[in-house]
Each structure stands twice: as structure tokens, then as C-alpha cells.
Protein backbone atom coordinates (compact mmCIF):
# COMPACT_ATOMS: atom_id res chain seq x y z
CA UNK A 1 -20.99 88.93 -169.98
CA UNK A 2 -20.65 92.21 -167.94
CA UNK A 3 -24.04 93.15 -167.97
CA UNK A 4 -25.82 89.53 -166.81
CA UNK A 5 -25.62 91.06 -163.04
CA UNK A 6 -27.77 94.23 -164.10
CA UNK A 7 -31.04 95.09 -164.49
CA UNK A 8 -32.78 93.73 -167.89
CA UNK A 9 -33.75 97.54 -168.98
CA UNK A 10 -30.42 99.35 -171.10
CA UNK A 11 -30.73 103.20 -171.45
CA UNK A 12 -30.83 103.10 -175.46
CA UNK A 13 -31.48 106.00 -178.17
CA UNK A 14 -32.14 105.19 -181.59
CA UNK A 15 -31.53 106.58 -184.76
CA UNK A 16 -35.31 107.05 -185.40
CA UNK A 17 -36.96 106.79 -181.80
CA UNK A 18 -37.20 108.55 -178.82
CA UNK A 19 -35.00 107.90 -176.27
CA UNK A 20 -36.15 104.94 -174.41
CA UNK A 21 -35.58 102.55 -171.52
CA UNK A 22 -36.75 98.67 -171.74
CA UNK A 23 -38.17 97.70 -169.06
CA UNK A 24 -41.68 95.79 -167.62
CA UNK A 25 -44.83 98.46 -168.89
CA UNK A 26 -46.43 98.34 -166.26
CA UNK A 27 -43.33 100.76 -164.97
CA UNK A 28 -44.40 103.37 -166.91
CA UNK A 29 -47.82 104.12 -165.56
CA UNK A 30 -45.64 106.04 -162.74
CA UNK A 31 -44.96 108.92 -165.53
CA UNK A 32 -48.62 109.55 -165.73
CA UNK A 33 -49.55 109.54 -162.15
CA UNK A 34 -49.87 112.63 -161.22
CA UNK A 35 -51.03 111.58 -157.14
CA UNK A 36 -48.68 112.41 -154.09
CA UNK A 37 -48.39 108.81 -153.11
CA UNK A 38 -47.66 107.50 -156.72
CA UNK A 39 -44.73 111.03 -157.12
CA UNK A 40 -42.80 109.45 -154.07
CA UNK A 41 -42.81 105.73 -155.53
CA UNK A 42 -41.96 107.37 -158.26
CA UNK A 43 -39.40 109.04 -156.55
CA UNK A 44 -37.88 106.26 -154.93
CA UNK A 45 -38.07 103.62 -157.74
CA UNK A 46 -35.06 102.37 -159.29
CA UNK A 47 -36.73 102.42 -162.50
CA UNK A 48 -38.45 105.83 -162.35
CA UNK A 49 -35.44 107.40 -161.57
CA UNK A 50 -33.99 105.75 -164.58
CA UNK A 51 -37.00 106.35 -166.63
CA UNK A 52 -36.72 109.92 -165.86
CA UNK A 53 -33.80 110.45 -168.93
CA UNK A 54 -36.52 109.28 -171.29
CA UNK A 55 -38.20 112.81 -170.79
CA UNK A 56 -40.90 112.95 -173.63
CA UNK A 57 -39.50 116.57 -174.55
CA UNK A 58 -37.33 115.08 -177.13
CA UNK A 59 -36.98 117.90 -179.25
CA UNK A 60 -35.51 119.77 -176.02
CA UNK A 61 -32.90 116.63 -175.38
CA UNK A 62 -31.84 116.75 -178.98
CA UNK A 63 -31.29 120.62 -179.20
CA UNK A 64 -29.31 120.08 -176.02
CA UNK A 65 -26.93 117.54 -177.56
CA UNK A 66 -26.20 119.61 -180.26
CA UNK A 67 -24.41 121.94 -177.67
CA UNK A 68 -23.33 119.58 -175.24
CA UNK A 69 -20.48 119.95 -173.27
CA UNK A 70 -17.73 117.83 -174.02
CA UNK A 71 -18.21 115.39 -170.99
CA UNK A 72 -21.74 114.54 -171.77
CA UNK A 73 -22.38 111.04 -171.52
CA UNK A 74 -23.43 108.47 -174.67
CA UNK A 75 -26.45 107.38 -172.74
CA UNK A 76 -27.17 104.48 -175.70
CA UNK A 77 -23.34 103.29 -174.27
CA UNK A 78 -24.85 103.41 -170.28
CA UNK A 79 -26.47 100.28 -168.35
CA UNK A 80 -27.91 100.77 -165.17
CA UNK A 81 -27.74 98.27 -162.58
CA UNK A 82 -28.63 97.86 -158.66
CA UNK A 83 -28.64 100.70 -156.15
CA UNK A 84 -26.01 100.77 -153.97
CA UNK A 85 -26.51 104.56 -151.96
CA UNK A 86 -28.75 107.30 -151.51
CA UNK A 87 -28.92 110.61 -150.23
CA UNK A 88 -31.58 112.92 -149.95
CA UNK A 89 -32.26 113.89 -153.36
CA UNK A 90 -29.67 111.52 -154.86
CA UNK A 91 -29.29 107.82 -155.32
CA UNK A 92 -25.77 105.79 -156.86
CA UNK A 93 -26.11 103.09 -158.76
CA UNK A 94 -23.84 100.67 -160.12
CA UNK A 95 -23.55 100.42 -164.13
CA UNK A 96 -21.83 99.78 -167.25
CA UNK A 97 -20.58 102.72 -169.46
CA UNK A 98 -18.97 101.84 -172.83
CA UNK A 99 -17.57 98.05 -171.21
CA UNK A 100 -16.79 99.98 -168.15
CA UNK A 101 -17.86 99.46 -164.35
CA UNK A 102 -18.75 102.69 -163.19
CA UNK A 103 -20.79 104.11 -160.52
CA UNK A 104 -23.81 106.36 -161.32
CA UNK A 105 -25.14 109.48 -159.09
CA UNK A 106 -28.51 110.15 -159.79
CA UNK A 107 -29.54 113.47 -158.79
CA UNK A 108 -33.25 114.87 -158.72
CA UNK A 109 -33.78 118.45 -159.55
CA UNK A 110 -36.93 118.98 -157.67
CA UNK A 111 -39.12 121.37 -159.65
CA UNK A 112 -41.47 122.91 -157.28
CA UNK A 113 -38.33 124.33 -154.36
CA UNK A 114 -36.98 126.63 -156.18
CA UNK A 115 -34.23 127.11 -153.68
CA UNK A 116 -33.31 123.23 -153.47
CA UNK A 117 -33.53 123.17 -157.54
CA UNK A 118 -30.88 126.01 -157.58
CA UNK A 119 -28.78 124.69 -155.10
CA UNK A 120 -28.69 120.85 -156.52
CA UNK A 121 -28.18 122.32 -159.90
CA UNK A 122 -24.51 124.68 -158.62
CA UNK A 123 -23.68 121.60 -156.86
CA UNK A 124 -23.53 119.52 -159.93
CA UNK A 125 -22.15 121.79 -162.17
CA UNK A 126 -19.51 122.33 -159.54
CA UNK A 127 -18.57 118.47 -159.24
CA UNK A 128 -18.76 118.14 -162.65
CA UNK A 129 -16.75 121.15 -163.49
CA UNK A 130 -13.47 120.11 -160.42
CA UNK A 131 -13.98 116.64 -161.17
CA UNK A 132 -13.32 116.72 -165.41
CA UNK A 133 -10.08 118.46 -164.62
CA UNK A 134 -8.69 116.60 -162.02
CA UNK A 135 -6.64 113.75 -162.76
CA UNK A 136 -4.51 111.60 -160.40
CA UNK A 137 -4.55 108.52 -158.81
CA UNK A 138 -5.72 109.38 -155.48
CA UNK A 139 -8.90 111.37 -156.94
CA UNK A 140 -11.83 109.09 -158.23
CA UNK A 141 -11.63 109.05 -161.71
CA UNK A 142 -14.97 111.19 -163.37
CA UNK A 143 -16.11 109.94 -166.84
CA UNK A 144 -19.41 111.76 -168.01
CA UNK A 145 -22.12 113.44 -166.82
CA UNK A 146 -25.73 114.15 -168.26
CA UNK A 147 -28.26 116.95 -167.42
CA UNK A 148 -31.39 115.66 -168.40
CA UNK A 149 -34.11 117.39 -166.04
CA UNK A 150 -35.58 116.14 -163.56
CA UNK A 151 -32.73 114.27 -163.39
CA UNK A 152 -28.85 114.85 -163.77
CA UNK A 153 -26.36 112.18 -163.76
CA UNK A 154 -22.47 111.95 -163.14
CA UNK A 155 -20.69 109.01 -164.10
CA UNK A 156 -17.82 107.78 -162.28
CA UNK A 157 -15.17 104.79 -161.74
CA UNK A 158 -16.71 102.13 -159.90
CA UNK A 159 -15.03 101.69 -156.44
CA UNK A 160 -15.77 97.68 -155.59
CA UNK A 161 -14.64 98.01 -151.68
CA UNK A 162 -17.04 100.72 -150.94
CA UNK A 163 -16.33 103.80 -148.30
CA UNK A 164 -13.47 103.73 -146.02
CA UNK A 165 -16.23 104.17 -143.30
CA UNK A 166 -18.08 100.99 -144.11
CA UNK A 167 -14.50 99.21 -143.89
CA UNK A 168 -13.99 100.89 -140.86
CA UNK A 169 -17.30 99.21 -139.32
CA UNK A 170 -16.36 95.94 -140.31
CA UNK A 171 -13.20 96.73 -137.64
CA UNK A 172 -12.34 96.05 -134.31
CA UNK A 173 -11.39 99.12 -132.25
CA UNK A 174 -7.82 99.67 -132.27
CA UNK A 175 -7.21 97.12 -134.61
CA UNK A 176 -5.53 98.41 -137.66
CA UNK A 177 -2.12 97.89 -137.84
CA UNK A 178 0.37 100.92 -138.01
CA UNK A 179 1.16 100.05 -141.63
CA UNK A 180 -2.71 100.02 -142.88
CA UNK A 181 -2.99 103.35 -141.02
CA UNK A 182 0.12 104.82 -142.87
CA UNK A 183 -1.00 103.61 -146.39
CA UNK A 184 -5.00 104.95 -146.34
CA UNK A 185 -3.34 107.70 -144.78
CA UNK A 186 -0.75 108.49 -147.47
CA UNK A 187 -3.58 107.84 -150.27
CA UNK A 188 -5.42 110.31 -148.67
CA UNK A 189 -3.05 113.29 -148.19
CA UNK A 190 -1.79 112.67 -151.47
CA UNK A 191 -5.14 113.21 -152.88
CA UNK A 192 -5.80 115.88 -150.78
CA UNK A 193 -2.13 117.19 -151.48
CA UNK A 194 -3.01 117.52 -155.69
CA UNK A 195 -6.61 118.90 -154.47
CA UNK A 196 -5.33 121.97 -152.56
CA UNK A 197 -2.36 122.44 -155.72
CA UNK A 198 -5.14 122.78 -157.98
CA UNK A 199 -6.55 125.59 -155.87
CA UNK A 200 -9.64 123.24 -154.58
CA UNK A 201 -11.01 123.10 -151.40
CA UNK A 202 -12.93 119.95 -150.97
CA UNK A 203 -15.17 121.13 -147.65
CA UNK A 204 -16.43 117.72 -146.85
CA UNK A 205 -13.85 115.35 -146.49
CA UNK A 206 -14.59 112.65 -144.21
CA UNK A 207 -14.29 108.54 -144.25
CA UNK A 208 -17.92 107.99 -146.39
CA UNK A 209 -16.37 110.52 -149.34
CA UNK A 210 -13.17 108.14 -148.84
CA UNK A 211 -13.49 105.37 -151.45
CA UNK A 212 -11.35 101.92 -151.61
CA UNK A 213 -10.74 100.16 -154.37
CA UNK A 214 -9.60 96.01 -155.34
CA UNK A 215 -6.48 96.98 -154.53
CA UNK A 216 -7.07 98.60 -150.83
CA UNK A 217 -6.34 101.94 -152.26
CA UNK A 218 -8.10 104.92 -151.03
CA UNK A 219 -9.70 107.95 -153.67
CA UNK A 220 -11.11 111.51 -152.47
CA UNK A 221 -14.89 111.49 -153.72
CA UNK A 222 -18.01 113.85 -153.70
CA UNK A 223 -17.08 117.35 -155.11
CA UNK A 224 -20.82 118.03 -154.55
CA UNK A 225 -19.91 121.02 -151.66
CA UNK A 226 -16.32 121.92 -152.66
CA UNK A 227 -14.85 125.09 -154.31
CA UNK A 228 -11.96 126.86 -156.02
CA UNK A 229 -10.04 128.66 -153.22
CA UNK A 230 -10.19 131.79 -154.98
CA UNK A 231 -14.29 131.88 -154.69
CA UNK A 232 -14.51 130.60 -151.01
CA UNK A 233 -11.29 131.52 -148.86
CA UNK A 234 -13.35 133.78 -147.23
CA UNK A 235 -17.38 132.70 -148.03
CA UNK A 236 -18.78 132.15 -144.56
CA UNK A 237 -21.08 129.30 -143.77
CA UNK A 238 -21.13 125.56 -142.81
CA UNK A 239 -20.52 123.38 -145.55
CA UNK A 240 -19.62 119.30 -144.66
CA UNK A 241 -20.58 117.42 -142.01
CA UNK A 242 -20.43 118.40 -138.58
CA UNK A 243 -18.38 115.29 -136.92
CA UNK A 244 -15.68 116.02 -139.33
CA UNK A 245 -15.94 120.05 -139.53
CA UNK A 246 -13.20 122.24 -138.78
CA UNK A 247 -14.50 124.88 -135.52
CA UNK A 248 -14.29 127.92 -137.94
CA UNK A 249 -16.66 126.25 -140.43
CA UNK A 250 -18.98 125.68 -137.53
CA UNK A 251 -19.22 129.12 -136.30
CA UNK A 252 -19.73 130.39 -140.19
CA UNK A 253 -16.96 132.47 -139.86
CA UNK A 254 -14.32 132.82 -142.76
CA UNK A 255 -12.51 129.72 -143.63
CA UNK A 256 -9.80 128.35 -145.90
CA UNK A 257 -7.91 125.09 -146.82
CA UNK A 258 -6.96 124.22 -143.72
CA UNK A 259 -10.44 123.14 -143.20
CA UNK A 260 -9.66 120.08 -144.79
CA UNK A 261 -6.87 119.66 -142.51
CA UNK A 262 -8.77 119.86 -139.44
CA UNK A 263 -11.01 117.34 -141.34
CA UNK A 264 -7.74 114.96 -142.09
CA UNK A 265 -7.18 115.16 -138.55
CA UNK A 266 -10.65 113.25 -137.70
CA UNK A 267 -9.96 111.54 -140.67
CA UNK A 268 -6.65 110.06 -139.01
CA UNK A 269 -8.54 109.61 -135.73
CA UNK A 270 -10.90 106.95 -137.13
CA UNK A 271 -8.15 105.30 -138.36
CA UNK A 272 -6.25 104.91 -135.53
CA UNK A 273 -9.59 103.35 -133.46
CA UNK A 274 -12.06 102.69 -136.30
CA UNK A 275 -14.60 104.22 -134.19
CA UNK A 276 -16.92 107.30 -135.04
CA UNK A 277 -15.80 110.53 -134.07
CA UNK A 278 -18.16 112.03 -131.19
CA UNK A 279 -19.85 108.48 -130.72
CA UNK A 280 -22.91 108.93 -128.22
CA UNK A 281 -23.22 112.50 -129.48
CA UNK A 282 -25.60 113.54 -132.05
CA UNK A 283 -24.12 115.76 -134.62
CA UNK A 284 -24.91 118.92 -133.76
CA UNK A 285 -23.92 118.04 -130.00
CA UNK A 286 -20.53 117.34 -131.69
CA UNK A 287 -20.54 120.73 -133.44
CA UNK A 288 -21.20 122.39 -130.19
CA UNK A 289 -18.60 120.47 -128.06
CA UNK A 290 -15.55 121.45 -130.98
CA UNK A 291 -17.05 124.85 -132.03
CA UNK A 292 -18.14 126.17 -127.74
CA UNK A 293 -15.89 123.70 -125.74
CA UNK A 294 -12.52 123.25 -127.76
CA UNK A 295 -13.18 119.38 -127.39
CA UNK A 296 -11.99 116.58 -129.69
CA UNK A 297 -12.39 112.99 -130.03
CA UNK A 298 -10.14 111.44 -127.38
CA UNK A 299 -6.80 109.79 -128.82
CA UNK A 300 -6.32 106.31 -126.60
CA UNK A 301 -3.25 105.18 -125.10
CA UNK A 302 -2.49 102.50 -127.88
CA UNK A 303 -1.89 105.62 -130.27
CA UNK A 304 1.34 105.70 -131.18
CA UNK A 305 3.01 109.42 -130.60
CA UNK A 306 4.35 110.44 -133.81
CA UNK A 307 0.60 109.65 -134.69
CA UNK A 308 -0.95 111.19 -132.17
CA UNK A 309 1.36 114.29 -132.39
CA UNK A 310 0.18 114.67 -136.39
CA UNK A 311 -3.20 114.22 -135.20
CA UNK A 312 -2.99 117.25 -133.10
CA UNK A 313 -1.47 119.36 -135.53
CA UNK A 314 -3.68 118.71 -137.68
CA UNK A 315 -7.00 119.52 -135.41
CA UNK A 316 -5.47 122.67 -133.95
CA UNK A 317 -7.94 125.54 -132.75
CA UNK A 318 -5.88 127.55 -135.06
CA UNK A 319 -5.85 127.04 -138.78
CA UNK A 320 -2.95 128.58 -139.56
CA UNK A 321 -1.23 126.50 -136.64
CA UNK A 322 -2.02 123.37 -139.03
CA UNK A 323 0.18 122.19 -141.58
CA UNK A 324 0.09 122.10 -145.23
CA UNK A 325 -0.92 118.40 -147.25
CA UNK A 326 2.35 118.68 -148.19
CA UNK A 327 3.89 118.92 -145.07
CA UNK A 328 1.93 115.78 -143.85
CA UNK A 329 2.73 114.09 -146.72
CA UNK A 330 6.34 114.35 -145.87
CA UNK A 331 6.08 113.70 -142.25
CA UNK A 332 3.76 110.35 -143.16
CA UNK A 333 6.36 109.26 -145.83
CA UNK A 334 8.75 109.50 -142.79
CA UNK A 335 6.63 107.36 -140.68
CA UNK A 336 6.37 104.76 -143.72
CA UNK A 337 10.27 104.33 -144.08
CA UNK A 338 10.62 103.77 -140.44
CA UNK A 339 8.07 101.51 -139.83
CA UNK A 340 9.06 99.73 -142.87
CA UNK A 341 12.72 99.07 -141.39
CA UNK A 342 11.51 98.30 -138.07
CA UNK A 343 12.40 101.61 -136.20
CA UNK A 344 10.47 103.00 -133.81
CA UNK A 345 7.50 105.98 -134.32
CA UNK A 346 8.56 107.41 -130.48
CA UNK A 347 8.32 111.17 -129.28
CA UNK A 348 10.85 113.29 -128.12
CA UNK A 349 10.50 116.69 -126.73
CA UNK A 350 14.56 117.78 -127.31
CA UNK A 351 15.00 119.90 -129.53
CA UNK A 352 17.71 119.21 -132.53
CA UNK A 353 19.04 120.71 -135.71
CA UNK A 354 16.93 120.75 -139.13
CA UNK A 355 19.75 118.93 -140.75
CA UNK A 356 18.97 116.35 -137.89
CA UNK A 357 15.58 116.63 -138.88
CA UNK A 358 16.20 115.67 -141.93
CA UNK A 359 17.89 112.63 -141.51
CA UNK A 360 16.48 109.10 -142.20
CA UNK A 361 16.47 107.90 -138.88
CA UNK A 362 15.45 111.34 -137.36
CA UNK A 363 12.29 111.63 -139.82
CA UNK A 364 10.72 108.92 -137.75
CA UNK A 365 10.59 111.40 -134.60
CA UNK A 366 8.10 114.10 -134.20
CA UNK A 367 9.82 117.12 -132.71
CA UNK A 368 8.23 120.44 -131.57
CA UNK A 369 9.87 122.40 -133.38
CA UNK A 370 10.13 120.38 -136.82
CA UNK A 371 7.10 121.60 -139.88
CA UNK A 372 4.29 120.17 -137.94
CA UNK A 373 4.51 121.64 -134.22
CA UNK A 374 1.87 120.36 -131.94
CA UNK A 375 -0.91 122.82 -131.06
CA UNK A 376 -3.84 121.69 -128.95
């Protein structure tokens, strides 16, 4: 019954067979085309790329299996269904994996760049290496993974609402309510709070690595580009996405977690206007406007302070002016309980006591010199 929505072809291997894929013949010409045109239909075809784990170096695949790692996929337990995402050298598919809906990144190891083919294959074994030791229930959930050249795979739970940026262009601006921002907000830095305790920095975090589930509930994806703290607090370079990178980042000088912070920050923008950050600006306009002219994506009047305060923290020029996931998980929690019992998210620029601070009511209020000052 789960599989009558996918594809008729099953990844199968038999006791006595080569590992095979059913599917129409006429598929398989591709494999022995050896033409430009006929490599990028190839290329792009949903069933080449899933042909691609039948490699006819069998003996290789089986040698391999005998010292798999222990999160190598059962690929006679894997369906593949419809594409859903691509990238440029990967494509996500929806599937089934031992009765299970999952999601399926295909990557392509290209053989003749030699400096793509290392690259792809450090960012794989790097997702695949964070993501099988990372459990909680604001991280997407990895399953298996395969390495079967050209093509590597890494299974996944399947996330049926899609990327918190596609739900975001579904939106009116300004239309979320202060509870919705809260809750995708707490999933979030929650996720992001466990990330950075397990010494990871995730280096792209943004709203299309944000994914939602049936329930509304918001996992950290794509450990393609991040790192253990320890081997990049101070590697230079720009990894991520330049709408949603942190200034340092952009000028390749040496970064650390707070990265992702500054990232959060943007992160918290969108929510607050469902717009994209830098709109009218291409992206390395935007790089140039954070990185050369200290700008940021303007906060609108509708904002509510205690919001637009966190936001600010968050995007400081100076990383070690930002707060800790932990600190914003506190200060959101704050916002949560107040909202909830109908008390007001309001600034105030007095200062007060930390046992003030502290206090239920006093949580809901922002204050400048509380664990999250404001730094523009």
C-alpha cells in the first residue's frame, strides 16, 4: 500500500544476481552512451541517477559490503519514488526504506573534476559522520547512507511540509502570528542549542535547511558544509549562503559558532515578515552591503520589541557581542510564557535587578543589561 505512489522500478539485490533496478529497458541504453548530450540526460534522469547503484563492478560493491560501515543502507529494503529537490550535483527524492517514508539525497561524484569529486566526497562523509550521532527531536532524523560511485546516497526522515522557506512563500508579509513565530523559533534554537553542545557548527543555517513536519514542527537539515568546532573555530573561508552569512564568514576571516547566531538572527527576521532577506539584491550585493556597509534587513514597525531586540543581538557586528543558543533559548521560553498568559512582549530601557530579571513577569521584558544586550 505504501509504495502504489512510487515509481514501478524497486532497488533490489538478489541472492544470485547482480544488483539490479526494474524498470522500462529502454532506460538502460543511457549506461552505454558514451555522447555529451546522452551523459547530461543521463545526468538529469530520475532513473539514471537511480540506475547508477547498479554499477556493473559487482565484485567491487560486494567487497565493499563486507566492510561497510555500520550505517550502510539495505538497498534491496529502499524504493525510490518522485523527485522532489535538486542542487547542483545532488537531487532528493522521496522513498520507502524498510516500511519507512524517507527522503533520499542523491549525490553525483563527478569523475573527471577532481577537485569537485574531493570536495562532494568530505562533504558526505561529513553529513554522514554529524548526522549518525546526533539524535534529538529538533535535528532531522538520519537513517543510512550508501557510497556506491558515481553516486552516494543518504537516507533520511521524510519531512511532508517541506522547507520553512517554501511555507514562508505561501505567507503574507507580516502575517504570522507572535505565537507561530515563538514556536518555529523555539524548534529551531533548540536544535541549534544540542548542535553547538555537541561541538558542531552547522555553517549554513538558513529557512531552506529548516524542515517542517505533519505536525508544524521545525528540524535543522543539511550537514553537507558543517564541522566539529574543534576543526573549524578558526578555518577561514565562506561557507553557507550569503543572505544568511554572518560578516566574518564573508570577509574569510576566522569564525566560530556564533556564525550560526548571526544566521538565527536572519532566520528570526523572515519570520517576523516572511519576506527574503536582502529582497531586490542579488546575493553577493547582500554580502557586500553586511560584510562593507554594516547593513541588515530592515525590522518593520509591526515587530514587536522584545523581538526585535533578540533580533539585534543576535546579528551584532560583533560575534562575541551575540548570545549563546542557550541564552536565546531562555529568553524565547520567556516570550512563550508571556504571550501564552496574555502579557505583553514591551521594551524597557530601566535598568533592574537580576533577581527581577528573573521573575515570571519580568522574563517577558528585554532589558539592556539582562544575557542578551542589544548591539547594533
Amino acid at each position: 500500500m505504501a509504495t502504489s505512489c512510487f515509481k514501478p522500478f524497486r532497488v533490489r539485490k538478489t541472492k544470485n544476481k547482480p544488483l539490479t533496478i526494474h524498470q522500462p529497458s529502454s532506460s538502460r541504453t543511457y549506461l552505454n552512451n558514451d555522447s555529451g548530450n546522452m551523459e547530461k540526460k543521463r545526468f538529469d534522469s530520475l532513473d539514471s541517477w537511480s540506475m547508477i547503484l547498479d554499477s556493473e563492478n559487482v565484485e567491487a560493491w560486494e567487497a565493499h559490503k563486507d566492510s561497510h560501515e555500520e550505517w550502510a543502507a539495505d538497498l534491496s529494503q529502499l524504493f525510490i519514488g518522485n523527485k522532489f529537490a535538486s542542487g547542483a550535483h545532488s537531487r532528493i527524492y522521496r522513498g520507502i526504506y524498510k516500511q519507512r517514508a524517507v527522503a533520499v539525497k542523491m549525490v553525483r561524484i563527478p569523475t573527471h573534476k577532481e577537485e569537485t569529486r574531493v570536495l562532494l566526497e568530505q562533504q558526505f562523509s561529513s553529513e554522514v559522520a554529524l548526522l549518525s550521532r546526533l539524535y534529538h527531536s529538533n535535528i532531522v532524523q538520519f537513517i543510512a547512507a550508501c557510497k556506491k560511485p558515481p553516486v552516494y546516497c543518504i537516507i533520511t526522515e521524510y519531512m511532508s511540509q517541506g522547507t520553512l522557506r517554501m511555507y514562508l512563500n505561501k505567507k503574507e508579509p507580516y502575517s504570522l502570528s507572535t505565537e507561530s513565530i515563538l514556536r518555529l523559533a523555539l524548534d529551531i534554537s533548540r536544535g541549534m542549542e544540542y548542535l553547538h553542545s555537541q561541538g558542531v557548527i552547522h555553517r549554513d543555517l538558513k529557512s531552506s535547511n529548516l524542515l517542517l513536519n505533519d505536525e508544524m514542527r521545525v528540524k535543522v537539515a543539511d550537514f553537507g558544509t558543517s564541522c566539529l568546532e574543534t576543526q573549524c573555530q578558526e578555518a577561514k573561508g565562506n561557507m553557507g549562503t550569503y543572505r544568511w552569512m554572518a560578516p566574518e564568514m564573508i570577509r574569510e576571516k576566522p569564525y566560530t559558532r556564533k556564525v550560526d547566531v548571526y544566521s538565527f538572527g536572519i532566520v528570526l527576521w523572515e519570520l517576523t515578515t516572511a519576506l527574503l532577506p536582502f529582497q531586490g539584491m542579488t546575493p553577493v550585493q547582500a554580502a557586500f552591503a553586511v560584510a562593507e556597509k554594516i547593513e541588515r534587513p530592515p525590522l518593520p514597525p509591526s515587530c514587536q520589541p522584545a523581538l526585535a531586540h533578540l533580533i539585534k543581538s543576535c546579528w551584532a557586528e560583533n560575534p562575541s557581542k551575540r548570545p549563546d543558543f542557550s541564552e536565546i533559548v531562555v529568553a524565547l521560553e520567556k516570550y512563550d510564557e508571556c504571550v501564552k498568559e496574555g502579557l505583553p512582549l514591551t521594551h524597557h530601557s530601566s535598568l533592574i535587578s537580576k533577581n527581577v530579571i528573573l521573575g515570571r513577569l519580568k522574563g517577558c521584558v528585554p532589558i539592556g543589561s539582562s544575557s542578551i544586550p542589544v548591539h547594533a
